[in-house]
Protein backbone atom coordinates (compact mmCIF):
# COMPACT_ATOMS: atom_id res chain seq x y z
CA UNK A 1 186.82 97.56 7.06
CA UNK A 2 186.15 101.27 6.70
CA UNK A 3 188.80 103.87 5.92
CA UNK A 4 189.71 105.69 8.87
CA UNK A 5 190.03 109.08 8.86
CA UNK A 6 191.86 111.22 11.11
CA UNK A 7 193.15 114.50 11.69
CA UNK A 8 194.13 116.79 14.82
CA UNK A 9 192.37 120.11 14.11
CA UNK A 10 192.77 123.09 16.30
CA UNK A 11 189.23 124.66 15.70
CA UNK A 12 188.83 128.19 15.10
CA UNK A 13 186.15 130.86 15.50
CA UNK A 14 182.83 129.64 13.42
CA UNK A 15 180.35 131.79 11.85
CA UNK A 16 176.79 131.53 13.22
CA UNK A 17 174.48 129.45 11.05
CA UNK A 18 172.66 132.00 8.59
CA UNK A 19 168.92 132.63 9.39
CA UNK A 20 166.89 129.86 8.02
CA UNK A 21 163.27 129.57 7.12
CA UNK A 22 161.72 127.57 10.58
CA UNK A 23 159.25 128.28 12.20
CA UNK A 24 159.48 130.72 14.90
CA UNK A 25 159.36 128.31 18.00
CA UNK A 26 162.59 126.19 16.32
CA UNK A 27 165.83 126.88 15.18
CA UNK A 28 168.22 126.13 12.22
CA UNK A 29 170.80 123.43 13.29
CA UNK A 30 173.01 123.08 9.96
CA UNK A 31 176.60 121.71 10.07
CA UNK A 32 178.74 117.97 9.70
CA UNK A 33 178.36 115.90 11.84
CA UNK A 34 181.73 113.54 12.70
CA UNK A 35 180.57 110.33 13.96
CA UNK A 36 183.24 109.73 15.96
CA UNK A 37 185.41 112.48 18.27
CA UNK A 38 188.48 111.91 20.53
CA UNK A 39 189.64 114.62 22.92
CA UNK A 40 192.35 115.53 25.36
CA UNK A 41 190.74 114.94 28.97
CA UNK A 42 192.66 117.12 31.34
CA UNK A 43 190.19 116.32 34.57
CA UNK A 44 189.14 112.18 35.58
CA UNK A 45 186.89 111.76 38.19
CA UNK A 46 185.33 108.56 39.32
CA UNK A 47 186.01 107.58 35.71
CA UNK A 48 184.31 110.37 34.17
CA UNK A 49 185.66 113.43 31.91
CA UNK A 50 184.66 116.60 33.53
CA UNK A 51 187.32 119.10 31.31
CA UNK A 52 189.14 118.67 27.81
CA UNK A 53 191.81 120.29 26.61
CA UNK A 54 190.40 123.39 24.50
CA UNK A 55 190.63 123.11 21.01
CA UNK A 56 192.21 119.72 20.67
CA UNK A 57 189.86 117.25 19.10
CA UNK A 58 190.57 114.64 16.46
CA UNK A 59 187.55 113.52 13.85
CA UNK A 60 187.20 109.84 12.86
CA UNK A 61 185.36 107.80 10.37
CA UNK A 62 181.77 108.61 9.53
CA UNK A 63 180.59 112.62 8.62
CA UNK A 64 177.38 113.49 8.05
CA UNK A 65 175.75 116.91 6.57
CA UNK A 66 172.60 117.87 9.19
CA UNK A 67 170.51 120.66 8.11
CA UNK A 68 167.55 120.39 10.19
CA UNK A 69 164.92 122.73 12.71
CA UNK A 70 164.84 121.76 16.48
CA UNK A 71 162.52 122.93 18.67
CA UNK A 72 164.19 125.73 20.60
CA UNK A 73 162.64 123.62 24.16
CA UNK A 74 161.66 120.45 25.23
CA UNK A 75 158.52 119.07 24.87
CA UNK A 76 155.67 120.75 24.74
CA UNK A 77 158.34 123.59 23.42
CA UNK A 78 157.80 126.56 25.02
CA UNK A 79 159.33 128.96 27.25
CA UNK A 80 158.37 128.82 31.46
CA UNK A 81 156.38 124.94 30.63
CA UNK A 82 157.58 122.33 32.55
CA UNK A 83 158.79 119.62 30.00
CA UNK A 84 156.66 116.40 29.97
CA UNK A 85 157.84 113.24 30.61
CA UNK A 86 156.86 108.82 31.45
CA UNK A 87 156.37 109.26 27.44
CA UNK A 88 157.76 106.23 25.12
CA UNK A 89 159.02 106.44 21.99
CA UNK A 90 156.42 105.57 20.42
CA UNK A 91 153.91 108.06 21.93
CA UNK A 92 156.79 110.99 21.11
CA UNK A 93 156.79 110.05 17.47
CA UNK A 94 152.97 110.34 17.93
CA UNK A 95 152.99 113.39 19.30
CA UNK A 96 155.63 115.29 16.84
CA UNK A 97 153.76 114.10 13.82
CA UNK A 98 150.38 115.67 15.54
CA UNK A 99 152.16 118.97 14.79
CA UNK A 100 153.96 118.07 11.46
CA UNK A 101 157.03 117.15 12.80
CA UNK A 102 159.36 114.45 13.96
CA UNK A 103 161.44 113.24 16.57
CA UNK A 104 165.10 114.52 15.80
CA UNK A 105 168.19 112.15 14.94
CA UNK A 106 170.74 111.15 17.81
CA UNK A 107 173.15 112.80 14.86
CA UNK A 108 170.86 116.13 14.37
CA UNK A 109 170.77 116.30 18.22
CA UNK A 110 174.80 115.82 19.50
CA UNK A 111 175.25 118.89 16.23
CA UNK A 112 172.42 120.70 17.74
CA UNK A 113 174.00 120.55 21.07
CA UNK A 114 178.26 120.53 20.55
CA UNK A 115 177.54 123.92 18.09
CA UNK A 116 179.92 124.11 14.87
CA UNK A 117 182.96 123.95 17.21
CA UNK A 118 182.52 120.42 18.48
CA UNK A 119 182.21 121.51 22.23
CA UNK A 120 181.82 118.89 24.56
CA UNK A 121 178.93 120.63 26.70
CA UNK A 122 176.81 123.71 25.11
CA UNK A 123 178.75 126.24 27.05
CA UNK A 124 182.47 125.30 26.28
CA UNK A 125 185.12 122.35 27.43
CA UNK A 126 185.10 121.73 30.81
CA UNK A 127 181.88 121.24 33.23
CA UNK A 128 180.08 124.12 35.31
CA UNK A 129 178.17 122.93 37.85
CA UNK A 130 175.26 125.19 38.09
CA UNK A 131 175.09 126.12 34.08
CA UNK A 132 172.90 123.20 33.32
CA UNK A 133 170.32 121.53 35.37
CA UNK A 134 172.38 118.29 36.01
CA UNK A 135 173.12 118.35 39.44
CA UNK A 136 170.21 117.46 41.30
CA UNK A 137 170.50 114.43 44.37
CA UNK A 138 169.59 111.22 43.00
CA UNK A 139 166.18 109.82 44.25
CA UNK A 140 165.42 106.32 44.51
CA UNK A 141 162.42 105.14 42.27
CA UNK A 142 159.80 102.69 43.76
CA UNK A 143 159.32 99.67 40.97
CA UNK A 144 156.12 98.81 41.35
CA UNK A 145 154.53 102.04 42.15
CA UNK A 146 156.35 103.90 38.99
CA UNK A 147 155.39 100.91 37.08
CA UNK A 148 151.91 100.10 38.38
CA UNK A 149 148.54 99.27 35.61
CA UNK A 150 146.88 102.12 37.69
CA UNK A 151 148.24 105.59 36.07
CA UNK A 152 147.26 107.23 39.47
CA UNK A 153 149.86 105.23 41.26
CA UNK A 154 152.60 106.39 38.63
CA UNK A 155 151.11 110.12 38.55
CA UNK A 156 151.93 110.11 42.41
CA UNK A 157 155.15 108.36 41.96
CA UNK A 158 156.42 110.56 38.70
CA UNK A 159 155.67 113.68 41.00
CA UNK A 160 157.45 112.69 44.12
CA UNK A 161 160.58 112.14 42.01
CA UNK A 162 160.62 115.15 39.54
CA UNK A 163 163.40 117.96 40.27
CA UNK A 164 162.88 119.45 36.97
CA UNK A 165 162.85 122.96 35.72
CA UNK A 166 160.56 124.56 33.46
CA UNK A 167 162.07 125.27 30.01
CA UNK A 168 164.69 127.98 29.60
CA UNK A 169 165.35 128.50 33.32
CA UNK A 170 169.22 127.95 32.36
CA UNK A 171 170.25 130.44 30.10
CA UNK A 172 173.63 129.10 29.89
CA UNK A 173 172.48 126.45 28.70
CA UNK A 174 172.00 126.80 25.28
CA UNK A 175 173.74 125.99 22.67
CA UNK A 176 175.60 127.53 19.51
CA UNK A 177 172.43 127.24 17.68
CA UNK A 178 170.23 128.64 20.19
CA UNK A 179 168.85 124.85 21.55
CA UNK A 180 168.24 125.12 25.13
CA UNK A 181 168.51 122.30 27.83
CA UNK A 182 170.06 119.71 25.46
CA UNK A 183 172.28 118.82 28.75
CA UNK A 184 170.36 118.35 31.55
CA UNK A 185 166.60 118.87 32.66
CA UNK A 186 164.87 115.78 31.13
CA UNK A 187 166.55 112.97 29.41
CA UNK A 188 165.59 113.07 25.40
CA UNK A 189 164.25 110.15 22.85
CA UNK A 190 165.99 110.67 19.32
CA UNK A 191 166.14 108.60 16.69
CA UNK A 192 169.26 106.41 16.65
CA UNK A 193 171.41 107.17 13.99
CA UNK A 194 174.38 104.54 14.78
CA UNK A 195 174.10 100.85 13.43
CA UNK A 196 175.60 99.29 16.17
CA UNK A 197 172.40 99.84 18.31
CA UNK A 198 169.91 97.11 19.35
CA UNK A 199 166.72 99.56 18.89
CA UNK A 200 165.67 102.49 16.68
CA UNK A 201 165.03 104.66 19.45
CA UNK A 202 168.02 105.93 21.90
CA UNK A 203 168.27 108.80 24.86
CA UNK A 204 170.44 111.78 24.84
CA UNK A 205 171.54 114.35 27.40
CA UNK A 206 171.08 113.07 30.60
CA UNK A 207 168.66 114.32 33.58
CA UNK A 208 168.74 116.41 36.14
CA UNK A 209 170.94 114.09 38.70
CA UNK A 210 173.40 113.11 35.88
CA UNK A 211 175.67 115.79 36.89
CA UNK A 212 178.46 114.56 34.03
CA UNK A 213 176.09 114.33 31.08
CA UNK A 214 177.48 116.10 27.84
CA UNK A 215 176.70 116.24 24.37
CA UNK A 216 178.67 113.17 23.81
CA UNK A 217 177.33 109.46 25.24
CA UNK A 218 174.34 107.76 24.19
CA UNK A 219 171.95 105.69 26.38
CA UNK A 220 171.14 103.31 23.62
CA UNK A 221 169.62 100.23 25.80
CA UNK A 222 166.10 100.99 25.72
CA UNK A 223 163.42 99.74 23.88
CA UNK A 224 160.80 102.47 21.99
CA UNK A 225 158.17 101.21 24.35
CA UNK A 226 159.81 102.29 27.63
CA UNK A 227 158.95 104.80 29.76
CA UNK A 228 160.45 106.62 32.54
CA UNK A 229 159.65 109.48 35.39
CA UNK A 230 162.55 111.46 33.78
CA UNK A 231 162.23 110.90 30.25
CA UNK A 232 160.81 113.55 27.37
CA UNK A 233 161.77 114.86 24.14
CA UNK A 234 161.83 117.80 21.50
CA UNK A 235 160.96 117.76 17.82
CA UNK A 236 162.41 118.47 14.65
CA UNK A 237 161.34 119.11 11.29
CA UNK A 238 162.71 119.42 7.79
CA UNK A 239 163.26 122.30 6.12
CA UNK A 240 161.85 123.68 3.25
C-alpha cells in the first residue's frame, strides 16, 4: 500500500516556465507532474466530461519532476506539414533517435499539455468545439485494405480516411508551454510511464473524430508494433 496523498488546491496564476536552452524547433516543458487528478465535472454527456469546475482539482499519490524539450509540432515538427502517420512505435523511436532525440513520456506529455495549472484541455476547463481539431465525422476503416501486405492498398486506404490538418492550423490549441495540437489532429505514441500498463508504448490525445479527447486518458492497449491511419507522434529530448 502506498501513502495517499491528497489535498483540494484552488490553483492560482503560474509563472511561465523561464527560457531554457532547446533547440529552436522545441520548447521547455518543466513542472510536477501528479500522477493522479480528480476534478469537479459540472457537464456529463453520453458518459463523458465535457466541463470541470474551474480551479477545483485534488492531487493524489505519485509526483514526478519533468524537465524536458518537446517538439513544438507533431511529427515531422514543423509549421504548415501535415503530420505523418500508419507509424509504430517502434519506427517512431527510430525516427526520433535519427535526429538525437526520443519519443516523449506519457508523464512529460499530459505536463506538456495540462500547462502548470493542471487544465484539463490546453485552452482552459471546459471543451470548445472548434479550438482543437477533434471534431471531425467518424469514418469507417476497411480491415483488410488498411491492413493489406501491399503498402499501395494501405497508401489508398490511409488517404481516403485522413481529415487531418497540417501543424499549427489551431492556434488555440496550444498549450501553456507553447506545445501545439497535443489534443486533437493525430493521435500520439509516448512512452508509458504508468506500471499498470501491459506495453511500453501507449497513445495520447486523441484524433481528429474524438471530439472529447483531453489531456487526461490514456489509450494504453496497443502493442509498439501497431499501426494505424491516424496515428503519429512528436519528440523530445533532454536538456542540457
Amino acid at each position: 500500500m502506498f501513502e495517499l496523498l491528497l489535498s483540494w488546491v484552488w490553483l492560482a496564476a503560474a509563472p511561465k516556465a523561464a527560457d531554457a536552452p532547446c533547440p529552436a524547433d522545441m520548447v521547455m516543458v518543466e513542472g510536477t507532474h501528479p500522477e493522479q487528478l480528480q476534478r469537479l465535472c459540472t457537464d456529463v454527456r453520453k458518459g463523458k466530461c465535457w466541463a470541470f469546475f474551474p480551479g477545483l482539482m485534488a492531487q493524489e499519490a505519485r509526483f514526478t519532476n519533468v524537465r524536458t524539450c518537446m517538439d513544438r509540432y507533431e511529427w515531422p515538427n514543423q509549421e504548415g506539414a501535415r503530420p505523418e502517420v500508419m507509424m509504430t512505435f517502434l519506427e517512431a523511436e527510430k525516427m526520433c533517435a535519427g535526429r538525437g532525440k526520443r519519443l516523449c513520456t506519457e508523464f512529460e506529455w499530459e505536463l506538456a499539455c495540462e500547462g502548470p495549472k493542471h487544465l484539463p484541455w490546453p485552452y482552459g476547463w471546459a471543451q470548445r468545439e472548434g479550438v482543437c481539431h477533434n471534431d471531425k465525422s467518424y469514418r469507417h476503416y476497411r480491415f483488410d485494405d488498411l491492413h493489406s501486405p501491399d503498402k499501395r492498398k494501405r497508401d489508398r486506404e490511409t488517404a481516403r480516411l485522413w481529415q487531418g490538418a497540417p501543424s499549427g492550423s489551431y492556434p488555440g490549441c496550444t498549450s501553456a508551454f507553447g506545445v501545439e495540437d497535443l489534443v486533437g489532429n493525430v493521435e500520439e505514441w509516448v512512452a508509458t510511464s504508468r506500471e499498470e500498463w501491459p506495453y511500453r508504448s501507449s497513445l495520447k490525445g486523441g484524433f481528429w473524430a474524438k471530439a472529447w479527447s483531453g489531456c487526461r486518458g490514456t489509450n494504453e492497449s496497443h502493442s509498439p508494433q501497431f499501426r494505424f491511419y491516424e496515428i503519429g507522434f512528436r519528440c523530445c529530448q533532454d536538456p542540457p
